[in-house]
PDB file of N, CA and C in Angstrom:
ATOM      1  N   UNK A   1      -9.908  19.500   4.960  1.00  0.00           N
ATOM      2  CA  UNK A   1     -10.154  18.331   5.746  1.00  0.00           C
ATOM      3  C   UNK A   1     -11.588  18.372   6.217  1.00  0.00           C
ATOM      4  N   UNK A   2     -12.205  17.270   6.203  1.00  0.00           N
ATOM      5  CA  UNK A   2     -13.574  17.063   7.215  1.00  0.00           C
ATOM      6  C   UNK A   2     -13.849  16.022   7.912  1.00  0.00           C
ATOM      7  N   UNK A   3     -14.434  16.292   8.455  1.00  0.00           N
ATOM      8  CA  UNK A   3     -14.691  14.939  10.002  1.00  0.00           C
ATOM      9  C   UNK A   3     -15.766  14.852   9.661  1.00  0.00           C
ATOM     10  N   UNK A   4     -16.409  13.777  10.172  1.00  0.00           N
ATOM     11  CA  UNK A   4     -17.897  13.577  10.595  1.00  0.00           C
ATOM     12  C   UNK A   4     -17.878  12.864  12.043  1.00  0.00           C
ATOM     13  N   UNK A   5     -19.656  13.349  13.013  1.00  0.00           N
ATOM     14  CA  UNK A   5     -19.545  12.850  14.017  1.00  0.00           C
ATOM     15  C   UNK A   5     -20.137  11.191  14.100  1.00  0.00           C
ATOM     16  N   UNK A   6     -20.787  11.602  12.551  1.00  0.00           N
ATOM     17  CA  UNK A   6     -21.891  10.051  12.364  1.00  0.00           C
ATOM     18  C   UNK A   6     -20.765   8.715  11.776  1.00  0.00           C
ATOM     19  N   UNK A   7     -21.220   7.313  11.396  1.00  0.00           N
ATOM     20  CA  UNK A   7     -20.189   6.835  10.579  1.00  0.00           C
ATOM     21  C   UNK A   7     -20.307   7.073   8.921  1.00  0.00           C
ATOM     22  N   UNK A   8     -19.357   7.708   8.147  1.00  0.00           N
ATOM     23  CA  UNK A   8     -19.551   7.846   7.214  1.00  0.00           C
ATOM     24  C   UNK A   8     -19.561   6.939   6.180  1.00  0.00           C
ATOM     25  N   UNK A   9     -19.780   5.498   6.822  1.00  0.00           N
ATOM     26  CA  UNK A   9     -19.783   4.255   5.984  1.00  0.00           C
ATOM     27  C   UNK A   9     -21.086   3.689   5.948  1.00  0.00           C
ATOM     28  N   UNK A  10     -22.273   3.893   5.763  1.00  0.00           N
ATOM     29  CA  UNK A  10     -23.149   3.325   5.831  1.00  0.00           C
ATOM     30  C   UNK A  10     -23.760   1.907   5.538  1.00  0.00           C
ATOM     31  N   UNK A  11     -23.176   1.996   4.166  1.00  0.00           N
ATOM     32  CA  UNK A  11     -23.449   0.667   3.907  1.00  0.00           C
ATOM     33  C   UNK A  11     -22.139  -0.274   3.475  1.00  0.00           C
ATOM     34  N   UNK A  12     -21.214  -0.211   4.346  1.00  0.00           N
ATOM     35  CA  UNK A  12     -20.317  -0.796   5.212  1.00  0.00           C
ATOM     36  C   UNK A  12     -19.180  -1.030   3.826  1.00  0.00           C
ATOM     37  N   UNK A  13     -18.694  -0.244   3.198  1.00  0.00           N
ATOM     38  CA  UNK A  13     -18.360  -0.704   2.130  1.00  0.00           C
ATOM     39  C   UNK A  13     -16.534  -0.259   2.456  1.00  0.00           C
ATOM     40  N   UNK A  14     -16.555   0.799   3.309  1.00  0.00           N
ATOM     41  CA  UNK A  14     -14.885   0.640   3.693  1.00  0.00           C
ATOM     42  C   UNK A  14     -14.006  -0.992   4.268  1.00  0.00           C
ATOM     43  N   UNK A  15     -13.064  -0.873   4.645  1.00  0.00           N
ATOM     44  CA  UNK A  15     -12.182  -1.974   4.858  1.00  0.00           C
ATOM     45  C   UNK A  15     -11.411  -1.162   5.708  1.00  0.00           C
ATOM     46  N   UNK A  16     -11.708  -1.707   7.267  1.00  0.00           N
ATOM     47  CA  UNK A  16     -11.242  -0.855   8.157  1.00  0.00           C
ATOM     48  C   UNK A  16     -10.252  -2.059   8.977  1.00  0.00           C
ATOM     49  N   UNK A  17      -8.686  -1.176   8.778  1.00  0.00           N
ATOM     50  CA  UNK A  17      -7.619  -2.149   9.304  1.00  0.00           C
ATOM     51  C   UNK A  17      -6.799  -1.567  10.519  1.00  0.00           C
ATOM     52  N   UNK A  18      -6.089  -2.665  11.068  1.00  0.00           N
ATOM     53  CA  UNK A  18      -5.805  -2.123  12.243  1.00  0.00           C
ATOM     54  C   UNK A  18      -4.497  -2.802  11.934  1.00  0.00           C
ATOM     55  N   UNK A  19      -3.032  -1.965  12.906  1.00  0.00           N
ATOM     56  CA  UNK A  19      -1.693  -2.550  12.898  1.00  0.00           C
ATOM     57  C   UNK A  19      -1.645  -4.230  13.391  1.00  0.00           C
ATOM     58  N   UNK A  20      -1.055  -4.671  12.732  1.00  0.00           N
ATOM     59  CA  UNK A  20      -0.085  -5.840  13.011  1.00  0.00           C
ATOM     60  C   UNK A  20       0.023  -6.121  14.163  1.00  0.00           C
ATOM     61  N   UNK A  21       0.356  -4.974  14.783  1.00  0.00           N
ATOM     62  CA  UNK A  21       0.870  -5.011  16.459  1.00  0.00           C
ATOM     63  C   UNK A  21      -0.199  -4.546  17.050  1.00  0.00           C
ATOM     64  N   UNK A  22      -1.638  -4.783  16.808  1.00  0.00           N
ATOM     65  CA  UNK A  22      -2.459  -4.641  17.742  1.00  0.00           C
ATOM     66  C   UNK A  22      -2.801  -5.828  18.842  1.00  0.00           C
ATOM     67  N   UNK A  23      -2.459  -6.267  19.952  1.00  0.00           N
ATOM     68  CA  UNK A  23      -2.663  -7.088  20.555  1.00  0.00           C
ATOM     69  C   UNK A  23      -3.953  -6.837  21.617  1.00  0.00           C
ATOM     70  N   UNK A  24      -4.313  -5.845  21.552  1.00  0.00           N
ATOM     71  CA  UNK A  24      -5.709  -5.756  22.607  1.00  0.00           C
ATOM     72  C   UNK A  24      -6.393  -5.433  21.768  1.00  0.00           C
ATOM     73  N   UNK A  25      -7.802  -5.532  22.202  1.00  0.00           N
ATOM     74  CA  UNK A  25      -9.147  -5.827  21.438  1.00  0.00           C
ATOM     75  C   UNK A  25      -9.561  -4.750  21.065  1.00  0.00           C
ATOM     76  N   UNK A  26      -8.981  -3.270  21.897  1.00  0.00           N
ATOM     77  CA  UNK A  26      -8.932  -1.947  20.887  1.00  0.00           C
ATOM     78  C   UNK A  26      -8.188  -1.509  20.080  1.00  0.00           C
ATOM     79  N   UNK A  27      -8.417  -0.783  19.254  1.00  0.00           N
ATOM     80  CA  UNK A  27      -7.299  -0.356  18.400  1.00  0.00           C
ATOM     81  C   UNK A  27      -7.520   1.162  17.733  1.00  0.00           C
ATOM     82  N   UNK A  28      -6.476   1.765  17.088  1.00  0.00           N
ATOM     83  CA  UNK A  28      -6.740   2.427  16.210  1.00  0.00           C
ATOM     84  C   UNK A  28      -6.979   1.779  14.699  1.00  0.00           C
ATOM     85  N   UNK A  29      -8.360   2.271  14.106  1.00  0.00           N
ATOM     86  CA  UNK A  29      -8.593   2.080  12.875  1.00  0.00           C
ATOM     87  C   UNK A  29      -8.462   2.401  11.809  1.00  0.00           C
ATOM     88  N   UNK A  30      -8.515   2.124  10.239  1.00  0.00           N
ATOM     89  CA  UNK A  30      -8.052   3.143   9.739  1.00  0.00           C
ATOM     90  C   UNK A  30      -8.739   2.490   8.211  1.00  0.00           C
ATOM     91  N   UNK A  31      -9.453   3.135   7.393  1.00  0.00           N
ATOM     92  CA  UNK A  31      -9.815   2.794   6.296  1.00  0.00           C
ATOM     93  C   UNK A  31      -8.666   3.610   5.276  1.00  0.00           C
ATOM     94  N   UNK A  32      -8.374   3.247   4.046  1.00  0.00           N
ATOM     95  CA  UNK A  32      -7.909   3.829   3.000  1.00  0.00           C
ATOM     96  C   UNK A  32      -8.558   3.764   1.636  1.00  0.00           C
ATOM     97  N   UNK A  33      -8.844   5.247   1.168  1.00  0.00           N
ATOM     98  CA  UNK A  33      -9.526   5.404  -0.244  1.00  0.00           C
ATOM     99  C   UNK A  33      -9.204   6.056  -1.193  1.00  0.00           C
ATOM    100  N   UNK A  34      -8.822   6.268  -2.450  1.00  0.00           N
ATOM    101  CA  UNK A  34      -7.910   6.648  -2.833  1.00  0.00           C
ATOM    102  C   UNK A  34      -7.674   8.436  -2.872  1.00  0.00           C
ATOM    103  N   UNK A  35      -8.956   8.949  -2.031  1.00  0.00           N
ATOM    104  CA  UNK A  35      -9.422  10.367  -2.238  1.00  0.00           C
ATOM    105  C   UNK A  35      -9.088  11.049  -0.420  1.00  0.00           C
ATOM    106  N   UNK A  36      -9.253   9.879   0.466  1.00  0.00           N
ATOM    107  CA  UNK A  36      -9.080   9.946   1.810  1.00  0.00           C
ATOM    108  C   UNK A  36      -8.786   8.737   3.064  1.00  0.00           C
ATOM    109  N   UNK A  37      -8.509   9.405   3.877  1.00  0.00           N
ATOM    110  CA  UNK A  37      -8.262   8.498   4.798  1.00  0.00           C
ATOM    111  C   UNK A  37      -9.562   8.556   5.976  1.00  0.00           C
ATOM    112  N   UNK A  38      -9.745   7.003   6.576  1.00  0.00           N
ATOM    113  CA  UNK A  38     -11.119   7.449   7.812  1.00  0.00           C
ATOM    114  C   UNK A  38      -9.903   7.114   9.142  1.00  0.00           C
ATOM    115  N   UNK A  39     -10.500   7.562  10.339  1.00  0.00           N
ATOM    116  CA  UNK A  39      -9.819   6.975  11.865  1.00  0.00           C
ATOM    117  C   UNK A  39     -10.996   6.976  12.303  1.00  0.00           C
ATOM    118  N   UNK A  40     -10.555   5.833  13.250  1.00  0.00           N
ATOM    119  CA  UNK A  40     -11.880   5.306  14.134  1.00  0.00           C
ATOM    120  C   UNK A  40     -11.394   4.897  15.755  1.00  0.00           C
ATOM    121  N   UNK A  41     -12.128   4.489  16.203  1.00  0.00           N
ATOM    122  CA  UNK A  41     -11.334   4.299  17.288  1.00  0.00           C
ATOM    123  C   UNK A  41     -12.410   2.745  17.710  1.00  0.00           C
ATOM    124  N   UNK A  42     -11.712   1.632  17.723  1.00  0.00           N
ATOM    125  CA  UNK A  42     -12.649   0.245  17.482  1.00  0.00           C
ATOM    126  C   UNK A  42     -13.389   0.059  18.702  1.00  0.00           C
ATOM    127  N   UNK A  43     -13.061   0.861  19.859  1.00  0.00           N
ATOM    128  CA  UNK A  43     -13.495   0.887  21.311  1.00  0.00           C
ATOM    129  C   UNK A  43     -15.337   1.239  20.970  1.00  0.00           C
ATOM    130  N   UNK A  44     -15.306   2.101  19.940  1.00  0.00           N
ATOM    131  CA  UNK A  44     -17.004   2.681  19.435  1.00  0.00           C
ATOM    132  C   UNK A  44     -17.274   2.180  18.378  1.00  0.00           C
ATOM    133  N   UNK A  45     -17.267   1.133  17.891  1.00  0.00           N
ATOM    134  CA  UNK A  45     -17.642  -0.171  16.509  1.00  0.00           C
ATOM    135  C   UNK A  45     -19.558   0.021  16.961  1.00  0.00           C
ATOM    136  N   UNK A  46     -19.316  -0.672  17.848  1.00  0.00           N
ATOM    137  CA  UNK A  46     -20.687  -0.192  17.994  1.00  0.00           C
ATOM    138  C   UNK A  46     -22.029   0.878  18.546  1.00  0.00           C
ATOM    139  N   UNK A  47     -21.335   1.478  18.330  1.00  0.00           N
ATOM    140  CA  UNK A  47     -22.074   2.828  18.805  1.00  0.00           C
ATOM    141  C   UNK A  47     -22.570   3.379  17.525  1.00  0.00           C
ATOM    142  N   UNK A  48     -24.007   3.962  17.477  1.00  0.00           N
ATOM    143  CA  UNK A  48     -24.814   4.262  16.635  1.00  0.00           C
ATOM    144  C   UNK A  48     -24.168   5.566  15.958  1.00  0.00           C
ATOM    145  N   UNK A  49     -23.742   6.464  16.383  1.00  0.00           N
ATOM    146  CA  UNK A  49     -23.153   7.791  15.907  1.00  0.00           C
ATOM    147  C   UNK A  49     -21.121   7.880  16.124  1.00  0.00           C
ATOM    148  N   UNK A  50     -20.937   6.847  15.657  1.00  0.00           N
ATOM    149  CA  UNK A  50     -19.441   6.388  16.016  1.00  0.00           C
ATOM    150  C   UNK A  50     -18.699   7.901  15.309  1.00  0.00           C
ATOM    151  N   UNK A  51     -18.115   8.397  16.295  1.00  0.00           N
ATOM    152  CA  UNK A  51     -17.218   9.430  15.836  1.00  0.00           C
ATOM    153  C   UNK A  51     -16.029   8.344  14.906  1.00  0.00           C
ATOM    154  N   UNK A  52     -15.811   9.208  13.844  1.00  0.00           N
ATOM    155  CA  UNK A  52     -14.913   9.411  12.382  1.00  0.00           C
ATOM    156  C   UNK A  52     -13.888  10.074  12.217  1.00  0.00           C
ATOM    157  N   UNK A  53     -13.189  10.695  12.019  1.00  0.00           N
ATOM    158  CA  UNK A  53     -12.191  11.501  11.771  1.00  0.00           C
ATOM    159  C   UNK A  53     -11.987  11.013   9.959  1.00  0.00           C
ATOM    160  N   UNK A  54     -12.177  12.022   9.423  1.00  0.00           N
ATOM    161  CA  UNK A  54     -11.955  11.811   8.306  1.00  0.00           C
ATOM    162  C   UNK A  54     -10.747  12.817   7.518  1.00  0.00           C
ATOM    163  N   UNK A  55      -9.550  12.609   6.388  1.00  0.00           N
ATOM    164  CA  UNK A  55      -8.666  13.339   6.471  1.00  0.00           C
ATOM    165  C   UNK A  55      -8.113  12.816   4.674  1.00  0.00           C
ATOM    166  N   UNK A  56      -7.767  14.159   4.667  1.00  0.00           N
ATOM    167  CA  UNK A  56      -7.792  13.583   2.630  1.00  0.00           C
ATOM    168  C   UNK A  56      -5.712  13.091   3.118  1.00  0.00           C
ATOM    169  N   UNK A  57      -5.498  12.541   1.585  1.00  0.00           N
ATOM    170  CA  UNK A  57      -4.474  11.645   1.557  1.00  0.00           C
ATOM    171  C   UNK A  57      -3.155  12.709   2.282  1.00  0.00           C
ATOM    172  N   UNK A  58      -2.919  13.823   1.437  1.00  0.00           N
ATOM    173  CA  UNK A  58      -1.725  14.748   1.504  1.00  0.00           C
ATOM    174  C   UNK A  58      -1.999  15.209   2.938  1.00  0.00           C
ATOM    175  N   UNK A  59      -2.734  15.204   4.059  1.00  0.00           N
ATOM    176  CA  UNK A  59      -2.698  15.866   5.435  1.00  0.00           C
ATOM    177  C   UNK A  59      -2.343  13.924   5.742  1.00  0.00           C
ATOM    178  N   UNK A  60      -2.924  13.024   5.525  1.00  0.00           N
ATOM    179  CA  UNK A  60      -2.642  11.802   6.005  1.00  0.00           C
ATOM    180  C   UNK A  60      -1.140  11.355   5.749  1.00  0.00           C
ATOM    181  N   UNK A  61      -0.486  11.590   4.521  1.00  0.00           N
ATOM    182  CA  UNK A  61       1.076  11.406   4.630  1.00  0.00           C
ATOM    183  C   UNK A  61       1.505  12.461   5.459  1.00  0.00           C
ATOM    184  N   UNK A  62       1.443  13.488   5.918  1.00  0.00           N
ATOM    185  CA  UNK A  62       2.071  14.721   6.587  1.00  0.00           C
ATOM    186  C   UNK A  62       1.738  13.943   8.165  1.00  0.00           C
ATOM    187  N   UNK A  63       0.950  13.726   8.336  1.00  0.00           N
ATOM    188  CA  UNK A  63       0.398  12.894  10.047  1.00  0.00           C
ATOM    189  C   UNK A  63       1.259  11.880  10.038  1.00  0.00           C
ATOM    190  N   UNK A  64       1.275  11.281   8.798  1.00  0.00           N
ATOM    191  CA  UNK A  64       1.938   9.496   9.238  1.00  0.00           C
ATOM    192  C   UNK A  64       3.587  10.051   9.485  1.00  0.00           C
ATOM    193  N   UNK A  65       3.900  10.959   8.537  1.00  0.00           N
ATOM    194  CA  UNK A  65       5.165  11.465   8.855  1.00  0.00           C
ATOM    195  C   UNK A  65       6.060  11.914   9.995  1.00  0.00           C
ATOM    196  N   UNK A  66       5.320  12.775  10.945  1.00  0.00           N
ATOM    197  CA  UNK A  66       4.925  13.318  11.978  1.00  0.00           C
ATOM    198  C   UNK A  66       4.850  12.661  13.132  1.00  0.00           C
ATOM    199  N   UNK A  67       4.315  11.585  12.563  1.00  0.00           N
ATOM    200  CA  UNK A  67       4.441  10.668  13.777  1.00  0.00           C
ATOM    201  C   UNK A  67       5.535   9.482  14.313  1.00  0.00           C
ATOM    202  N   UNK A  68       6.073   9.505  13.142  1.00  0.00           N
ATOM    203  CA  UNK A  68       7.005   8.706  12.757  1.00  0.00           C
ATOM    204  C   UNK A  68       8.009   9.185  13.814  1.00  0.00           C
ATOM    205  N   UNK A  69       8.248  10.210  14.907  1.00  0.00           N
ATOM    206  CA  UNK A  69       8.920  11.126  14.712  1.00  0.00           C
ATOM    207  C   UNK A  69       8.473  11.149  16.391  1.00  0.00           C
ATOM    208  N   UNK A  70       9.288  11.362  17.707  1.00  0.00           N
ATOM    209  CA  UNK A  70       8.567  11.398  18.656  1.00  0.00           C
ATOM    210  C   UNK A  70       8.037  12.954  19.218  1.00  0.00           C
ATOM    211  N   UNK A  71       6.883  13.465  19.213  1.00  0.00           N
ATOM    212  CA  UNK A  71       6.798  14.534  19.094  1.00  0.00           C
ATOM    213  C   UNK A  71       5.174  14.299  20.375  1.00  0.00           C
ATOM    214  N   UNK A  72       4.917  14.964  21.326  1.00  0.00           N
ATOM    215  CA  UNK A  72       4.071  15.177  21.958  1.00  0.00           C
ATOM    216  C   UNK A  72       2.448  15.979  21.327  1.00  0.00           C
ATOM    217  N   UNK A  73       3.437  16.959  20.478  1.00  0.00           N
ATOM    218  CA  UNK A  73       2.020  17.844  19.769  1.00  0.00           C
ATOM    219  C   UNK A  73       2.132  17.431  18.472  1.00  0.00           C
ATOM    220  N   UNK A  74       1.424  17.180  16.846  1.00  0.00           N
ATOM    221  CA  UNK A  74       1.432  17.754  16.194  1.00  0.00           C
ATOM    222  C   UNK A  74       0.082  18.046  15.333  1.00  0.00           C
ATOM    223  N   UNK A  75       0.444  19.572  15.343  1.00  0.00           N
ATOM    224  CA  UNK A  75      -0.842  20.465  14.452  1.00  0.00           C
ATOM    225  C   UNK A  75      -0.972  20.270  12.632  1.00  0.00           C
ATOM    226  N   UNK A  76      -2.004  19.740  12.236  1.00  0.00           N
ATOM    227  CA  UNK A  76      -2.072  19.951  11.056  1.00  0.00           C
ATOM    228  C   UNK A  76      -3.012  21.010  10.554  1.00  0.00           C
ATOM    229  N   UNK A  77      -3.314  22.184  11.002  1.00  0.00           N
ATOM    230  CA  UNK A  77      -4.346  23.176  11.137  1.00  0.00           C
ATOM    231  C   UNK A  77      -5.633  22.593  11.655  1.00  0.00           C
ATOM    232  N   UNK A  78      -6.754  21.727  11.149  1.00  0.00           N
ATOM    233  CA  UNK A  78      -7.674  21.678  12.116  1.00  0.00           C
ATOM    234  C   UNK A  78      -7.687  20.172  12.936  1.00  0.00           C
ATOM    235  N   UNK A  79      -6.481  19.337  12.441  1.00  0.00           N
ATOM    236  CA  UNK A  79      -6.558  18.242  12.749  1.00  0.00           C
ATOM    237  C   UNK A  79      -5.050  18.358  14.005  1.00  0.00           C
ATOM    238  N   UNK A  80      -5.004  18.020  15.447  1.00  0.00           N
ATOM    239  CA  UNK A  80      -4.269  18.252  16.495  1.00  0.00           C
ATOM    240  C   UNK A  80      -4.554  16.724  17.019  1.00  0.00           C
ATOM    241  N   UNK A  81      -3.049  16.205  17.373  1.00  0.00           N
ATOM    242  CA  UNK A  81      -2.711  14.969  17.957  1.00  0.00           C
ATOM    243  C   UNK A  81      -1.579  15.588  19.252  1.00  0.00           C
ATOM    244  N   UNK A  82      -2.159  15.066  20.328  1.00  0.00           N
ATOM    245  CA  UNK A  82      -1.917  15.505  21.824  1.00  0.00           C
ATOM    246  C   UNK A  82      -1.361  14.454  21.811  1.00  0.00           C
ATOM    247  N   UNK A  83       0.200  13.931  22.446  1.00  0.00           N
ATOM    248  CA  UNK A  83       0.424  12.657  23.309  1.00  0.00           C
ATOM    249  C   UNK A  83       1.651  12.779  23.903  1.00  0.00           C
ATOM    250  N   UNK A  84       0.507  13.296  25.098  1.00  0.00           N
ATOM    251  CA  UNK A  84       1.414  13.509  26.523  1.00  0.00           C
ATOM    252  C   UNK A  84       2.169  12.463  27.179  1.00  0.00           C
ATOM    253  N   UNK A  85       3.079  12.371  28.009  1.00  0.00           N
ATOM    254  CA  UNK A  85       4.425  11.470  28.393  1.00  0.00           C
ATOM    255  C   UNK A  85       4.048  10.359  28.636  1.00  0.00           C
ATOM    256  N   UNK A  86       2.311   9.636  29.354  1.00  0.00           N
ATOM    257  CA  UNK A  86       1.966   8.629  29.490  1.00  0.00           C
ATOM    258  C   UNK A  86       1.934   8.028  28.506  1.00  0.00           C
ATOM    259  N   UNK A  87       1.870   8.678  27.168  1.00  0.00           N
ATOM    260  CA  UNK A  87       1.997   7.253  26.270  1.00  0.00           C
ATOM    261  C   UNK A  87       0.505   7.273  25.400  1.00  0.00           C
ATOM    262  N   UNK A  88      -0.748   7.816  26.193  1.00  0.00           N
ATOM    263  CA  UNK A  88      -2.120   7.874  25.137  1.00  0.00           C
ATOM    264  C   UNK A  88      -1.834   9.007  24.387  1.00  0.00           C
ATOM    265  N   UNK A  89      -2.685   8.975  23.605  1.00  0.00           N
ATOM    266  CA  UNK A  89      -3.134  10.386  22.533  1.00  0.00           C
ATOM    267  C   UNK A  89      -4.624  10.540  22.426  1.00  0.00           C
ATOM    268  N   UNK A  90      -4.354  11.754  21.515  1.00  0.00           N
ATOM    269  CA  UNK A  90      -6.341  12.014  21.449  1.00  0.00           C
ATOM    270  C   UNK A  90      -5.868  12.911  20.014  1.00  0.00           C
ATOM    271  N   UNK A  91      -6.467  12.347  19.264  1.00  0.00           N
ATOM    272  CA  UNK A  91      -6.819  13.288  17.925  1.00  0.00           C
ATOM    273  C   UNK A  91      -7.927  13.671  17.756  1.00  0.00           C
ATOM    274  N   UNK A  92      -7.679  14.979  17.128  1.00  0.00           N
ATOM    275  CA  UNK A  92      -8.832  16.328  17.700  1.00  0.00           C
ATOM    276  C   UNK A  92      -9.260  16.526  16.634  1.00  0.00           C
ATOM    277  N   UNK A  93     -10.451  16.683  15.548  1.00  0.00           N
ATOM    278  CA  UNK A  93     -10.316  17.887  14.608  1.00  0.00           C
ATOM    279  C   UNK A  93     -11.754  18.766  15.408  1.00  0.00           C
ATOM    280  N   UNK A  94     -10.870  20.083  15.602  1.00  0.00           N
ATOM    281  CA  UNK A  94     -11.044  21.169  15.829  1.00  0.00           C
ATOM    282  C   UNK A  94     -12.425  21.641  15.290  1.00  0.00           C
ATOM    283  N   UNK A  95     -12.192  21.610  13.976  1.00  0.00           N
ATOM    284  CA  UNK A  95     -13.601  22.314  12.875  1.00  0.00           C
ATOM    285  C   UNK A  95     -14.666  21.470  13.623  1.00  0.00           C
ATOM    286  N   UNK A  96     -15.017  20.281  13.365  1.00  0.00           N
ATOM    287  CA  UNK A  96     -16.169  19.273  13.777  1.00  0.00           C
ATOM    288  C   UNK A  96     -15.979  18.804  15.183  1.00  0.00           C
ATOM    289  N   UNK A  97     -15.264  19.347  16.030  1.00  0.00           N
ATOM    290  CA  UNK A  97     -15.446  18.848  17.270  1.00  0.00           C
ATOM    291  C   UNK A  97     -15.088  17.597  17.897  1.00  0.00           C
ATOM    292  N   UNK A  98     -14.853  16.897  17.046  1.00  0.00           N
ATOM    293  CA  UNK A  98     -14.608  15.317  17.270  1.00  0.00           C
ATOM    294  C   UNK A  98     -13.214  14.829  17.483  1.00  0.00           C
ATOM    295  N   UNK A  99     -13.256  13.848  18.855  1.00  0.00           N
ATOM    296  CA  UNK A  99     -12.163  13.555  19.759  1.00  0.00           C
ATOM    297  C   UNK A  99     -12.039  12.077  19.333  1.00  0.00           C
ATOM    298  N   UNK A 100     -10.558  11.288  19.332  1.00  0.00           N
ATOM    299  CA  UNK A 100     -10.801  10.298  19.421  1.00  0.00           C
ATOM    300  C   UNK A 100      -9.433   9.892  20.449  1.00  0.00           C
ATOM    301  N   UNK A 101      -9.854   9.130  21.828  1.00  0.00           N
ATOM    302  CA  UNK A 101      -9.031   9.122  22.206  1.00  0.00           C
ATOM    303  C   UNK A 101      -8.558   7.581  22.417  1.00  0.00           C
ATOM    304  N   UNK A 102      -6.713   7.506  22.637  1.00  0.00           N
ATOM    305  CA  UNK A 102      -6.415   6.552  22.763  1.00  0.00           C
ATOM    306  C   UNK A 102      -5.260   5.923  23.897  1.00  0.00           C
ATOM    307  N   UNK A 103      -5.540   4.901  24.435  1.00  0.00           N
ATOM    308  CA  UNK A 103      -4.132   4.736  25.587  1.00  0.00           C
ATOM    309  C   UNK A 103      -3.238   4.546  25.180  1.00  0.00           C
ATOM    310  N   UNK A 104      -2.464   3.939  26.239  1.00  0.00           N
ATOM    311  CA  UNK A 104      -0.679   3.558  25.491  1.00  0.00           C
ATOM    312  C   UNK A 104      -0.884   2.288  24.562  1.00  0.00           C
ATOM    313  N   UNK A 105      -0.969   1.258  25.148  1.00  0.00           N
ATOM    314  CA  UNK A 105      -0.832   0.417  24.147  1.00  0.00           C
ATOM    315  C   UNK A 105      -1.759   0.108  22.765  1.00  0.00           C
ATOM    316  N   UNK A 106      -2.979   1.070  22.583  1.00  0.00           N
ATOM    317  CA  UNK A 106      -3.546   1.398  21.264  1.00  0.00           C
ATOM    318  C   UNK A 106      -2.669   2.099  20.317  1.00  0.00           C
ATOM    319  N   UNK A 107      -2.070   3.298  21.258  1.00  0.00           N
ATOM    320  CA  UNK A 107      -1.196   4.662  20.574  1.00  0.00           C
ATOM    321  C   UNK A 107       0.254   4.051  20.089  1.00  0.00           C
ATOM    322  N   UNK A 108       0.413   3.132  20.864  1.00  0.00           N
ATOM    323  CA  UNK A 108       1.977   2.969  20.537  1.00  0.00           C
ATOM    324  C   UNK A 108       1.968   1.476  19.241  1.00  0.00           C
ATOM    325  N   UNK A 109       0.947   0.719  19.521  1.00  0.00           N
ATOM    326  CA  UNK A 109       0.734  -0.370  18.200  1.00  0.00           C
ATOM    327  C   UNK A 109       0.366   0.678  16.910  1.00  0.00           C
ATOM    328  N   UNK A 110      -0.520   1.366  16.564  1.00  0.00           N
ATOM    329  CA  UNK A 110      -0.826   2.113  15.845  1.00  0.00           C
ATOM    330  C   UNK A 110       0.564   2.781  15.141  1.00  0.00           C
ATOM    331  N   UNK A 111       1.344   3.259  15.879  1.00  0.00           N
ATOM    332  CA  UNK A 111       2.592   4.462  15.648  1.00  0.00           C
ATOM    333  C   UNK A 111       3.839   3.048  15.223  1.00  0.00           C
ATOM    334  N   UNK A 112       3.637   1.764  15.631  1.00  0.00           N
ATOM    335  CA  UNK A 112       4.579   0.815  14.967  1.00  0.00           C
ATOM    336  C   UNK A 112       3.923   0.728  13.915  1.00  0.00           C
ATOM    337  N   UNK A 113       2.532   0.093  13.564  1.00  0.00           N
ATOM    338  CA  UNK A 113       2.279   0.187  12.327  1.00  0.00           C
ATOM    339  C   UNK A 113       2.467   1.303  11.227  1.00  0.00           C
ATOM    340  N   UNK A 114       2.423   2.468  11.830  1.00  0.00           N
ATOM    341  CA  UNK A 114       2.791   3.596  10.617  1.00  0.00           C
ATOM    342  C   UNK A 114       4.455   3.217  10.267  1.00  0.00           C
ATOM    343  N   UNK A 115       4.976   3.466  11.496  1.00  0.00           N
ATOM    344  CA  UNK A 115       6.463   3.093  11.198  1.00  0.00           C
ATOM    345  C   UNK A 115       6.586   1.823  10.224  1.00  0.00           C
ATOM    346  N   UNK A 116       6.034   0.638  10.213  1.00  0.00           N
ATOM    347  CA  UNK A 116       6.053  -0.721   9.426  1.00  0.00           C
ATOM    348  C   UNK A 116       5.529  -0.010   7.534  1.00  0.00           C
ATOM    349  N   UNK A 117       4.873   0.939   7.712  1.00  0.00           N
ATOM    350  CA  UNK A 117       4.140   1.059   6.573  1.00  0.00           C
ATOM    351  C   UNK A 117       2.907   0.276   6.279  1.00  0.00           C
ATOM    352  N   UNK A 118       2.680   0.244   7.608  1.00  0.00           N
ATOM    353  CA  UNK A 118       0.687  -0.505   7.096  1.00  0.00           C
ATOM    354  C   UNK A 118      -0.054  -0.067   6.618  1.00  0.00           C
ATOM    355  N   UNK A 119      -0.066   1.428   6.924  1.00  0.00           N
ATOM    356  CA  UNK A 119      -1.545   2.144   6.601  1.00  0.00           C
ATOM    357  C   UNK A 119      -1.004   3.233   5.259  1.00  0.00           C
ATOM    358  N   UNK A 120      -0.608   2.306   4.109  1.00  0.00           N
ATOM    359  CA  UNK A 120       0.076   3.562   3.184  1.00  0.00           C
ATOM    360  C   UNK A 120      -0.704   2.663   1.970  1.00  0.00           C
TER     361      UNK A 120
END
């Protein structure tokens, strides 16, 4: 797996989608390629060094799985999703340092869309 802290899209060529059930103006993001997956967090769209989370396909079905699933922790070795009883999360990867955090109603539209099968 690798992260980056910069955006790894430069010349804007991903297609970055967000659940169905996003009703507030943040969201979790999510590009799909056929080699990897990106997360973003749309709250930093514009921020010059927009933290990324980047994650190849087979750790991205194991996450979407995982989540599917109500679980507070889960570890994918360097990639860690925290979501404590309030309802936000924060996905971590560990190796690169990079946090992306999210409230309830980002975390919980996001986790219907996996459940719907949006981001597959």
């Amino acid at each position: 797996m690798s992260s980056n802290r910069h955006s790894s899209d430069p010349d804007h060529s991903l297609t970055w989608r967000r659940s169905s059930k996003c009703t507030v103006g943040s969201c979790v993001e999510v590009a799909i390629t056929p080699s990897a997956v990106f997360i973003r967090d749309s709250k930093m769209s514009g921020v010059r060094e927009q933290p990324i989370i980047t994650v190849e396909r087979a750790v991205w079905s194991n996450l979407a799985t995982a989540l599917t699933h109500e679980r507070s922790i889960v570890n994918l070795g360097s990639l860690v999703i925290t979501a404590p009883s309030d309802g936000s999360a924060t996905i971590e990867d560990t190796e690169s340092e990079t946090t992306l955090l999210f409230d309830r109603q980002e975390w919980e539209a996001f986790r219907a869309g996996l459940n719907d099968g949006e981001f597959f």
